[in-house]
Protein backbone atom coordinates (compact mmCIF):
# COMPACT_ATOMS: atom_id res chain seq x y z
CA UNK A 1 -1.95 32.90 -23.17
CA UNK A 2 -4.91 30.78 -24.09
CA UNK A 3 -6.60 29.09 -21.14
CA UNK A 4 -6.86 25.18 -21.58
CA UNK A 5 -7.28 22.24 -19.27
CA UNK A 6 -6.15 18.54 -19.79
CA UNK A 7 -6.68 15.34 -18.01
CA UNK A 8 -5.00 12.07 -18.46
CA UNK A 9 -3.36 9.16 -17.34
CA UNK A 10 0.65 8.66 -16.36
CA UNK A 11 2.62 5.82 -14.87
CA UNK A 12 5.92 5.28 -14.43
CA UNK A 13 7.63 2.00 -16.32
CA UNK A 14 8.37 0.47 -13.32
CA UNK A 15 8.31 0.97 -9.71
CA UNK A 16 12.07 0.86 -9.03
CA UNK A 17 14.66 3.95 -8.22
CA UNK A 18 16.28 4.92 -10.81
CA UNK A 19 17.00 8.23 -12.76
CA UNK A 20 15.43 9.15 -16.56
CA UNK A 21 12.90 6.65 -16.11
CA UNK A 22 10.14 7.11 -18.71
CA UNK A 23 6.71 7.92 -17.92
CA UNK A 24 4.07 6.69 -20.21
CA UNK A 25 0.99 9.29 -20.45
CA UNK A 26 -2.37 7.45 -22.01
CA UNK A 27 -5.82 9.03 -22.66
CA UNK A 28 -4.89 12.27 -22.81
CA UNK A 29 -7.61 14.85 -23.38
CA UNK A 30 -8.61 18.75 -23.47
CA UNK A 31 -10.41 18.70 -20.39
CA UNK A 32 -11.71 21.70 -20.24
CA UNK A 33 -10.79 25.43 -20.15
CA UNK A 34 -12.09 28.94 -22.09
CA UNK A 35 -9.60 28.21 -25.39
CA UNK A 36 -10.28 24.38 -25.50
CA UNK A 37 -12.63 24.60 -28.59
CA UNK A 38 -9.78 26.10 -30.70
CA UNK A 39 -7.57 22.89 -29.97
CA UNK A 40 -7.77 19.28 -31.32
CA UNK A 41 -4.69 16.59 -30.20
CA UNK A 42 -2.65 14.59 -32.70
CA UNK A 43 -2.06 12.05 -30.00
CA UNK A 44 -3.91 11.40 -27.08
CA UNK A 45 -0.60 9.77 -26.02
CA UNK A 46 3.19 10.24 -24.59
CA UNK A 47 6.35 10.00 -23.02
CA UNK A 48 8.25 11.82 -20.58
CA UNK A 49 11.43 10.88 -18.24
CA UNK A 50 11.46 11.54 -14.46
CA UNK A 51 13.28 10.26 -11.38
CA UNK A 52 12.72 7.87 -8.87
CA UNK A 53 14.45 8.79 -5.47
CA UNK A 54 14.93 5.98 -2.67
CA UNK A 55 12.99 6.79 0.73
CA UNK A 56 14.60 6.35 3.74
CA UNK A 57 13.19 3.89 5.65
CA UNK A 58 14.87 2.74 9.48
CA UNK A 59 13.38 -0.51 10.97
CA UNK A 60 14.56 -1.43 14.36
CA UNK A 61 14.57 -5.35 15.65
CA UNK A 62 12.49 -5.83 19.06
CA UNK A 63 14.27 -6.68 22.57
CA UNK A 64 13.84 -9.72 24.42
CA UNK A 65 14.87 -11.44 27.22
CA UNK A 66 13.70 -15.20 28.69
CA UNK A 67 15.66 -17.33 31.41
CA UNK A 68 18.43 -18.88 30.20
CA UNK A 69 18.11 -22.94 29.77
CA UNK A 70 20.87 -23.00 26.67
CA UNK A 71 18.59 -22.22 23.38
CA UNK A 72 18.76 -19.47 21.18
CA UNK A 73 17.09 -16.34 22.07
CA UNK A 74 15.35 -14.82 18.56
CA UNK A 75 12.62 -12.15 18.39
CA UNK A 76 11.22 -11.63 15.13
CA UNK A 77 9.71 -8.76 15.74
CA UNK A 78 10.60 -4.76 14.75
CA UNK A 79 9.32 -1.31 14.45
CA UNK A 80 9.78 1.37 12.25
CA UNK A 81 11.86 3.80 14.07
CA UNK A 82 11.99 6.75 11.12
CA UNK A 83 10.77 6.88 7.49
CA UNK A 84 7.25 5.56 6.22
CA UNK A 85 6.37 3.89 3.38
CA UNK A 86 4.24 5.98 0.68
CA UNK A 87 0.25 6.58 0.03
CA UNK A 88 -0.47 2.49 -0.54
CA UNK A 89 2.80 0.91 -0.13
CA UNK A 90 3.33 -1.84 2.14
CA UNK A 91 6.25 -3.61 4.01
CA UNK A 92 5.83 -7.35 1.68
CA UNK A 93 8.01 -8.97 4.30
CA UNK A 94 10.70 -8.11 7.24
CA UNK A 95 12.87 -10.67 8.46
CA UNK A 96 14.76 -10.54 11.33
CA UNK A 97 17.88 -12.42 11.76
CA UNK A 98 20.35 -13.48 14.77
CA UNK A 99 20.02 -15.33 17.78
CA UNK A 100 21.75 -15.26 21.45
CA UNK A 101 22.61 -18.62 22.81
CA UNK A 102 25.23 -17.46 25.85
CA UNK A 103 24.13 -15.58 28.83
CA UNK A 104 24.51 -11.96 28.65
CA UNK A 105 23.30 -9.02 26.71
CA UNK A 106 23.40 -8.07 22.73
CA UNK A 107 22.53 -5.13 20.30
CA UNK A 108 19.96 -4.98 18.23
CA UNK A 109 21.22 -3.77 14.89
């Protein structure tokens, strides 16, 4: 087979999971390789499909604990406890929800 190399550019259509999502491939090129002077492209463009698959991602609420005097005990902070996030994703917002107002213990869920 002849030996050629291409670069180019690909990006999904959107950033949400899903299944036969098209990929859209811009400035596509013979790069390089020992066969790339016997090749010209009629499109430095394209379009492919590929998946999307959901990353698991467990965040667990922090535990608190304050003397009671009748208002609600809330903690809004967490951890991850499993999973990450990918290359330059980011957590845009957590919010944790629930308060304890009666004496005694809860679970954080």
């Amino acid at each position: 087979g002849d030996d050629l190399e291409f670069s180019y550019d690909a990006a999904f259509e959107d950033e949400n999971v899903g299944n036969d999502k098209d990929v859209n491939f811009t400035n596509i090129a013979i790069s390089g390789g020992a066969d790339a002077d016997n090749y010209t492209l009629d499109s430095n463009t394209g379009t492919a499909t590929a998946n999307i698959t959901a990353r698991f991602l467990e965040i667990t609420a922090e535990s608190d604990s304050k003397e009671y005097d009748g208002t609600a005990l809330t903690n809004a902070g967490y951890t991850v406890s499993d999973g990450s996030v990918v290359g330059t994703e980011t957590l845009d917002a957590v919010t944790v929800t629930g308060s304890q107002t009666d004496v005694g213990t809860s679970d954080n869920v």
